[in-house]
N, C-alpha and C. Protein backbone atom coordinates (compact mmCIF):
# COMPACT_ATOMS: atom_id res chain seq x y z
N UNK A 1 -5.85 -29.21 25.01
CA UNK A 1 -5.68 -28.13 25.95
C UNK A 1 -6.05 -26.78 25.31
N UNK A 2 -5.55 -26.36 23.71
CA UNK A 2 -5.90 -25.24 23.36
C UNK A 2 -7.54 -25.15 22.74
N UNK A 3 -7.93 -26.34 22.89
CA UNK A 3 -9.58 -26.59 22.71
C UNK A 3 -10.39 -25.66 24.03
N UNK A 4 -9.71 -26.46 25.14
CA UNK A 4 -10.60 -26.04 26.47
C UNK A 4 -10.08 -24.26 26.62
N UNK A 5 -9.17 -23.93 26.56
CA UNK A 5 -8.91 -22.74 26.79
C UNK A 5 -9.46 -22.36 26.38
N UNK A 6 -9.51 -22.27 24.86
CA UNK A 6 -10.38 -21.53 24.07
C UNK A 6 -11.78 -20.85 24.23
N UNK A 7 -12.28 -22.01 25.20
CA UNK A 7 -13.59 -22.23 25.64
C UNK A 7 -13.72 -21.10 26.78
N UNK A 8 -12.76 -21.13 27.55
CA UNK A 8 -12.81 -20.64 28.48
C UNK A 8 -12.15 -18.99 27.89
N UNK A 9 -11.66 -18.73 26.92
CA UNK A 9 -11.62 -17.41 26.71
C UNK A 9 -12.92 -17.08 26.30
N UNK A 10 -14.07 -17.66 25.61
CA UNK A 10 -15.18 -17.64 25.21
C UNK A 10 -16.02 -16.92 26.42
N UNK A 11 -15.72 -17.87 27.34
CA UNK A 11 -16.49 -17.75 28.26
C UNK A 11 -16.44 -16.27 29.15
N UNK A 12 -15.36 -16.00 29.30
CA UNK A 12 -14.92 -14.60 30.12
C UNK A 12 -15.30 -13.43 28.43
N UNK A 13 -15.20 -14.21 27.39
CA UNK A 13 -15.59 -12.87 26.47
C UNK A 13 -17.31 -12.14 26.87
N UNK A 14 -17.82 -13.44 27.11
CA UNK A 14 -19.46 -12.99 27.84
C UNK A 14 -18.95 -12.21 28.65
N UNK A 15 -18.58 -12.74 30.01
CA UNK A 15 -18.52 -11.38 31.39
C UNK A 15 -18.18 -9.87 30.71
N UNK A 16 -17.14 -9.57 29.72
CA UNK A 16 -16.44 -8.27 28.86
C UNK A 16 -17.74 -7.82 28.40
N UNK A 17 -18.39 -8.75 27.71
CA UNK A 17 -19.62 -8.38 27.06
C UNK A 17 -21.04 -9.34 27.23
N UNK A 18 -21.79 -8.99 28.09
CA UNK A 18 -22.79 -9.18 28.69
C UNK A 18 -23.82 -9.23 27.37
N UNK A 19 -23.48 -8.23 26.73
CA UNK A 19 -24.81 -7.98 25.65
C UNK A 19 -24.69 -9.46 24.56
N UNK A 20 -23.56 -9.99 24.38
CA UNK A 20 -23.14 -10.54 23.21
C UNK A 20 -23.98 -11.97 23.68
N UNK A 21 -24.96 -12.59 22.03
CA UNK A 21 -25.80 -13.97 22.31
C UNK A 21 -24.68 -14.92 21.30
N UNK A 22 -23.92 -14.37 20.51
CA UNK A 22 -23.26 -15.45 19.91
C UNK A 22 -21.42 -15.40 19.79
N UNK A 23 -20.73 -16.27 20.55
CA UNK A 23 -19.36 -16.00 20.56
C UNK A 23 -18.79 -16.66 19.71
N UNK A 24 -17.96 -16.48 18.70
CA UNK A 24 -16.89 -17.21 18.13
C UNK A 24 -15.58 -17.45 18.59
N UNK A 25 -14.79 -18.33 18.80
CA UNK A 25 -13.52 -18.31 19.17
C UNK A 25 -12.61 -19.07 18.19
N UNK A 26 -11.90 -18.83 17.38
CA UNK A 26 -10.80 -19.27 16.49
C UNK A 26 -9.60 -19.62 17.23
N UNK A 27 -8.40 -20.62 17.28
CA UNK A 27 -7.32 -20.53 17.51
C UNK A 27 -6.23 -21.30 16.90
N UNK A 28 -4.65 -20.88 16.52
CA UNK A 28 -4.38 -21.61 15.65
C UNK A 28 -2.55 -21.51 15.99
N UNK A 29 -1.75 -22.20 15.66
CA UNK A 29 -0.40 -21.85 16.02
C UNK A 29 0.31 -20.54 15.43
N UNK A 30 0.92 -19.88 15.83
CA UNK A 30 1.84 -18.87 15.85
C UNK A 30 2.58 -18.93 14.89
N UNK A 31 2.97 -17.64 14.18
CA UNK A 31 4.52 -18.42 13.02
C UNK A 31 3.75 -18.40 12.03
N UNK A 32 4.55 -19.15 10.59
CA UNK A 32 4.72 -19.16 9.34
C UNK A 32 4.92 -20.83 8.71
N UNK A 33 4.37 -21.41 9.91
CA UNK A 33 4.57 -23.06 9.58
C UNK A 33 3.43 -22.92 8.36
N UNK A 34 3.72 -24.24 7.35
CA UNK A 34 3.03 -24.19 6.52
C UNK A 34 1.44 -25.41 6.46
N UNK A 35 2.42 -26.44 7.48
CA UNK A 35 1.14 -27.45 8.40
C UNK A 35 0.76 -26.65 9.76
N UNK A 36 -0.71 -25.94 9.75
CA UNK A 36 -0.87 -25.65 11.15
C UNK A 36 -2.38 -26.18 11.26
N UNK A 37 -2.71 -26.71 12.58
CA UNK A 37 -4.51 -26.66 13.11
C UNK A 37 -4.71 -25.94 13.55
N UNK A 38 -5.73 -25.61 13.26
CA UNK A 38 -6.98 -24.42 13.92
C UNK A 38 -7.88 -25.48 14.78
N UNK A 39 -8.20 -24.74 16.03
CA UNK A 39 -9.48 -24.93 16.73
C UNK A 39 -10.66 -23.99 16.61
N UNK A 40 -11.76 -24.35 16.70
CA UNK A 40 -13.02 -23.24 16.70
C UNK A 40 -14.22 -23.82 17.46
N UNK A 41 -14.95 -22.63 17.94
CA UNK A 41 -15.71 -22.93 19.29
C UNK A 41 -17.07 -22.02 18.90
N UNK A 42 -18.29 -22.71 18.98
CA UNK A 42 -19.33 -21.84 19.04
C UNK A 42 -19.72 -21.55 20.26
N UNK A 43 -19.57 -20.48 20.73
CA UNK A 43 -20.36 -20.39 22.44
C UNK A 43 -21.86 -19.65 22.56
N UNK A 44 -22.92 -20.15 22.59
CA UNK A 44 -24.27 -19.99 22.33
C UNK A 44 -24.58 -19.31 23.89
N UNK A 45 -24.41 -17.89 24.00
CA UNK A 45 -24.12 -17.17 24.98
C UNK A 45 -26.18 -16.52 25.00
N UNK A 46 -27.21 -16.93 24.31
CA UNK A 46 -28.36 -16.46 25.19
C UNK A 46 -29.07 -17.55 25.52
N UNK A 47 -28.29 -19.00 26.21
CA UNK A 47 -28.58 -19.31 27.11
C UNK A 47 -27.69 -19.30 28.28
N UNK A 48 -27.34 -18.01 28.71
CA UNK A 48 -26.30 -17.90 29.83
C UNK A 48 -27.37 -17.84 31.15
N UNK A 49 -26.66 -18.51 32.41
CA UNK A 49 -27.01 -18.75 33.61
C UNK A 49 -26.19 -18.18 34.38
N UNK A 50 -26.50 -18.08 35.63
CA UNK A 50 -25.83 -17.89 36.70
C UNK A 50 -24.96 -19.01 37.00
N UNK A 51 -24.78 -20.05 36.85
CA UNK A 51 -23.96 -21.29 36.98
C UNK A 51 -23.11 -21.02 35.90
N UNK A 52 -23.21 -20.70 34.61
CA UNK A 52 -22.04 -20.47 33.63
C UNK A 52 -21.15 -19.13 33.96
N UNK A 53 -21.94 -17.96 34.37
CA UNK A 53 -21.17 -16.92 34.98
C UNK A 53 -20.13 -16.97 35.81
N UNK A 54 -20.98 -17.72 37.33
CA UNK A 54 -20.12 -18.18 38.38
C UNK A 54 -18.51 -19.03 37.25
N UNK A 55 -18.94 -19.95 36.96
CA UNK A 55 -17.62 -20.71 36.16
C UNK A 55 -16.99 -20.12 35.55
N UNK A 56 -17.38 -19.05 34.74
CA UNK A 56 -16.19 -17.81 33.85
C UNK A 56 -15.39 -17.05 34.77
N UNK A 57 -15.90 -16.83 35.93
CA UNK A 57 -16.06 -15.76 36.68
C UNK A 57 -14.50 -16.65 37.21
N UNK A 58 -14.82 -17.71 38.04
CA UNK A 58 -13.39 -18.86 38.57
C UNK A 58 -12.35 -18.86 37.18
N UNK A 59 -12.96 -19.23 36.16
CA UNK A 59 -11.93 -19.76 34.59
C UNK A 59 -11.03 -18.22 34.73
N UNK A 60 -12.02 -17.02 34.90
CA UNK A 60 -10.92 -15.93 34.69
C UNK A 60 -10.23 -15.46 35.66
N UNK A 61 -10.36 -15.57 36.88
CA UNK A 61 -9.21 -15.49 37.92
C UNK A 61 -8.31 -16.64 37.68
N UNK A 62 -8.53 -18.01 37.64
CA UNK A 62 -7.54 -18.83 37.92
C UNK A 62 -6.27 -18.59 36.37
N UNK A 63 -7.06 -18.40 35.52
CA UNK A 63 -6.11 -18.09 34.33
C UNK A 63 -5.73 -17.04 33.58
N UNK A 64 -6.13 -15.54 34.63
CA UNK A 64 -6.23 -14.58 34.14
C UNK A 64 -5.94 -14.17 32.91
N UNK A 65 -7.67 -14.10 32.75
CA UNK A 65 -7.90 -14.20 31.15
C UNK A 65 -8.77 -12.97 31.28
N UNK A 66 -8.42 -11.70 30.51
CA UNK A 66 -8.96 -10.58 30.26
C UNK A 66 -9.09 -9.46 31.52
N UNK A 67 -8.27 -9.70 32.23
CA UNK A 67 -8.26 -8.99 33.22
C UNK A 67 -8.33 -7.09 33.11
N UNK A 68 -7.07 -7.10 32.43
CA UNK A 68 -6.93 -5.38 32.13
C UNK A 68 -6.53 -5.90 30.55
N UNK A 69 -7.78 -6.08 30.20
CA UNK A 69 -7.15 -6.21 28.18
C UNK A 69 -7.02 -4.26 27.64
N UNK A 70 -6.14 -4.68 27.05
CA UNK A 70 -5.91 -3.52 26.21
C UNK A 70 -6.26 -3.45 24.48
N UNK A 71 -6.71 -2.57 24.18
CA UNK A 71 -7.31 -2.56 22.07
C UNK A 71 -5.71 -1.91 21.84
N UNK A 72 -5.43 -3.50 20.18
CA UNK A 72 -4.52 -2.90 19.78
C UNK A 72 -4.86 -3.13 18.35
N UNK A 73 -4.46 -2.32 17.13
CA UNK A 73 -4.68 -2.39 15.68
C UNK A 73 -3.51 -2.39 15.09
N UNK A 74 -3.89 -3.49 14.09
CA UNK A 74 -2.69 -3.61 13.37
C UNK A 74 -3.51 -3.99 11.69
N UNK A 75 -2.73 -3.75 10.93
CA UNK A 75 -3.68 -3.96 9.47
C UNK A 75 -2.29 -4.05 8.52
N UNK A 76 -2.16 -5.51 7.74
CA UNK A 76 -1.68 -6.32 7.04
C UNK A 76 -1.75 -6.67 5.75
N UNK A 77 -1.41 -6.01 4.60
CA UNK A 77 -1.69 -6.05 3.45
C UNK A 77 -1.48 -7.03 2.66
N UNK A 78 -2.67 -8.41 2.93
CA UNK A 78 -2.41 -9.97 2.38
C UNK A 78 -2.53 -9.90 0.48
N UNK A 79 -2.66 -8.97 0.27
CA UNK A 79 -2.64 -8.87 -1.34
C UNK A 79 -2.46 -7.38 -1.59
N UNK A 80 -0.99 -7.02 -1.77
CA UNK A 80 -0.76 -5.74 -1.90
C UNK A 80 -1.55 -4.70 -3.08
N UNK A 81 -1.76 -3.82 -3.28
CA UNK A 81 -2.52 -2.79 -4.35
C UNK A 81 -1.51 -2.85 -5.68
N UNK A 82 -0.81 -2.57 -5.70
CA UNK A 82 0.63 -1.85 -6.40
C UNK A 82 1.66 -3.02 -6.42
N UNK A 83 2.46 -3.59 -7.37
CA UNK A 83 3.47 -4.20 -7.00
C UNK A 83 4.38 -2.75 -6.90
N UNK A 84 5.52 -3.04 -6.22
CA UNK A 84 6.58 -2.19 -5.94
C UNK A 84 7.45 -2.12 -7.00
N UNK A 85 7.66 -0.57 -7.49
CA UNK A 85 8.42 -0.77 -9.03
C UNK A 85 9.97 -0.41 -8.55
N UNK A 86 10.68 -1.32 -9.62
CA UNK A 86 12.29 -1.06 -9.36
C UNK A 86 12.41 0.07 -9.25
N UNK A 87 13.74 0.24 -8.73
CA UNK A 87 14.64 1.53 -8.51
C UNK A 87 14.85 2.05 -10.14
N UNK A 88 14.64 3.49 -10.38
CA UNK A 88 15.19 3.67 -11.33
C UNK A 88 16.38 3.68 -11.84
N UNK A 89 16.69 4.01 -13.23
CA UNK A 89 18.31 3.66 -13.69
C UNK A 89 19.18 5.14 -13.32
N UNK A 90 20.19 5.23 -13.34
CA UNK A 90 20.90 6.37 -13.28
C UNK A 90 20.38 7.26 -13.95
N UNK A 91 20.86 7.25 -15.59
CA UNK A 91 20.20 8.12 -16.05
C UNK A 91 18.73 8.25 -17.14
N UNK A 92 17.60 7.64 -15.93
CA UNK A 92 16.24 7.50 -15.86
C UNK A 92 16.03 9.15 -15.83
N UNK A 93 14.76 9.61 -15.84
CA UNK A 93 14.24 10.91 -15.02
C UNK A 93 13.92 10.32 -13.51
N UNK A 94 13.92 11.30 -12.72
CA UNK A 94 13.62 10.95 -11.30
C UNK A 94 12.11 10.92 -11.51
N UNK A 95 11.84 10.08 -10.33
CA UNK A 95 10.56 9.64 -10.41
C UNK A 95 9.73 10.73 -9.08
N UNK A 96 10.83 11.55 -8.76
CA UNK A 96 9.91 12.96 -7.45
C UNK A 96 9.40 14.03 -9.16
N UNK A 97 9.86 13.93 -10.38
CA UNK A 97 9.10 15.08 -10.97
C UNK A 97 9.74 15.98 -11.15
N UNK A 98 10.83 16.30 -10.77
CA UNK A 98 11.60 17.34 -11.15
C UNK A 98 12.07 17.55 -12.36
N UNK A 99 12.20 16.69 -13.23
CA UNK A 99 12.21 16.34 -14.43
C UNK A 99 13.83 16.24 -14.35
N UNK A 100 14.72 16.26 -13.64
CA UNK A 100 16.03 16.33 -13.87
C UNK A 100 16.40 14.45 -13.87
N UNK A 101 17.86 14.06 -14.15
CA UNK A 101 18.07 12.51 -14.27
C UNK A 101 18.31 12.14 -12.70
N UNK A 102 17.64 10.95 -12.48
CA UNK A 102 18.05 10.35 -10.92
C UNK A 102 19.09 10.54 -10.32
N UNK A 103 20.27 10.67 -11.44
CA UNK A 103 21.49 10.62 -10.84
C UNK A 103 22.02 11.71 -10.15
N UNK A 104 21.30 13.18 -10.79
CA UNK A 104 21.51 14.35 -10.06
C UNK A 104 20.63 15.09 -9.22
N UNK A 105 19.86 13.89 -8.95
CA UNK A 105 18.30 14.45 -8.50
C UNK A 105 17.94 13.73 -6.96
N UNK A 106 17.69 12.40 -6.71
CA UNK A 106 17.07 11.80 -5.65
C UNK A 106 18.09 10.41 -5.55
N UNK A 107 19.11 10.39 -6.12
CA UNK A 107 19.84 8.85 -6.10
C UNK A 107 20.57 8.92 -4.89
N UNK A 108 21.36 10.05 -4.58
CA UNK A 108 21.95 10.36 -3.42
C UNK A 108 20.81 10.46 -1.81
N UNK A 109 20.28 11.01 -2.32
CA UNK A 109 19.13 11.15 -0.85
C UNK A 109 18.57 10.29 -0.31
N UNK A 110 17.78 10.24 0.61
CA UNK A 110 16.98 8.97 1.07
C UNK A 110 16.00 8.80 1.19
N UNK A 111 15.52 9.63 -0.07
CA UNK A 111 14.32 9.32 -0.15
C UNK A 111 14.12 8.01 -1.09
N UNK A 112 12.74 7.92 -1.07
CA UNK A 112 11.94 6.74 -1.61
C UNK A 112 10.78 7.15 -2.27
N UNK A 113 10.57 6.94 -3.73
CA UNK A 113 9.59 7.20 -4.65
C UNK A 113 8.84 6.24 -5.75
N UNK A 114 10.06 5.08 -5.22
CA UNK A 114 8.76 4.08 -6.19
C UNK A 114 8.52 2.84 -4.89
């Protein structure tokens, strides 16, 4: 079932974008399972017809698929830059620069510096 869908999101991705000759479609379960399948779909969109249109055209009303899509961004840092350094010790220097000890400096506040 998430094979054919897939297909059929493929398919309404042409109608969104008319210009596009090659579609990819990836899909895969949700979550943090550590067994998951992926499906993937090549949709070879410059041989599109009027018979494949008409059919996207039905696939996306009956399953309203892309109707009023909205752009959303999100960006995920799969291998962080920096590991995150401990909290300093009491009487460390603060790590804002003030040169005074954490303890009379940023330990109380809420801020965050490492």
């Amino acid at each position: 079932m998430r094979g054919a869908y897939l297909e059929a999101l493929c398919m309404v991705t042409k109608l969104k974008f008319p210009e596009a000759r090659h579609i990819v479609g990836i899909a895969t379960e949700s979550g943090l399972n550590e067994i998951r399948s992926e499906d993937a779909i090549y949709l070879d969109a410059s041989r599109w017809d009027d018979k494949l249109e008409s059919e996207a055209r039905r696939l996306q009303k009956e399953a309203n698929i892309l109707i009023a899509p909205q752009e959303t961004y999100a960006h995920v840092e799969e291998y962080p830059s920096e590991k995150k350094k401990e909290e300093p010790g009491r009487n460390d220097r603060c790590p804002c620069g003030s040169g005074k000890k954490f303890k009379r400096c940023c330990l109380n506040r809420k801020r965050v510096y490492w």
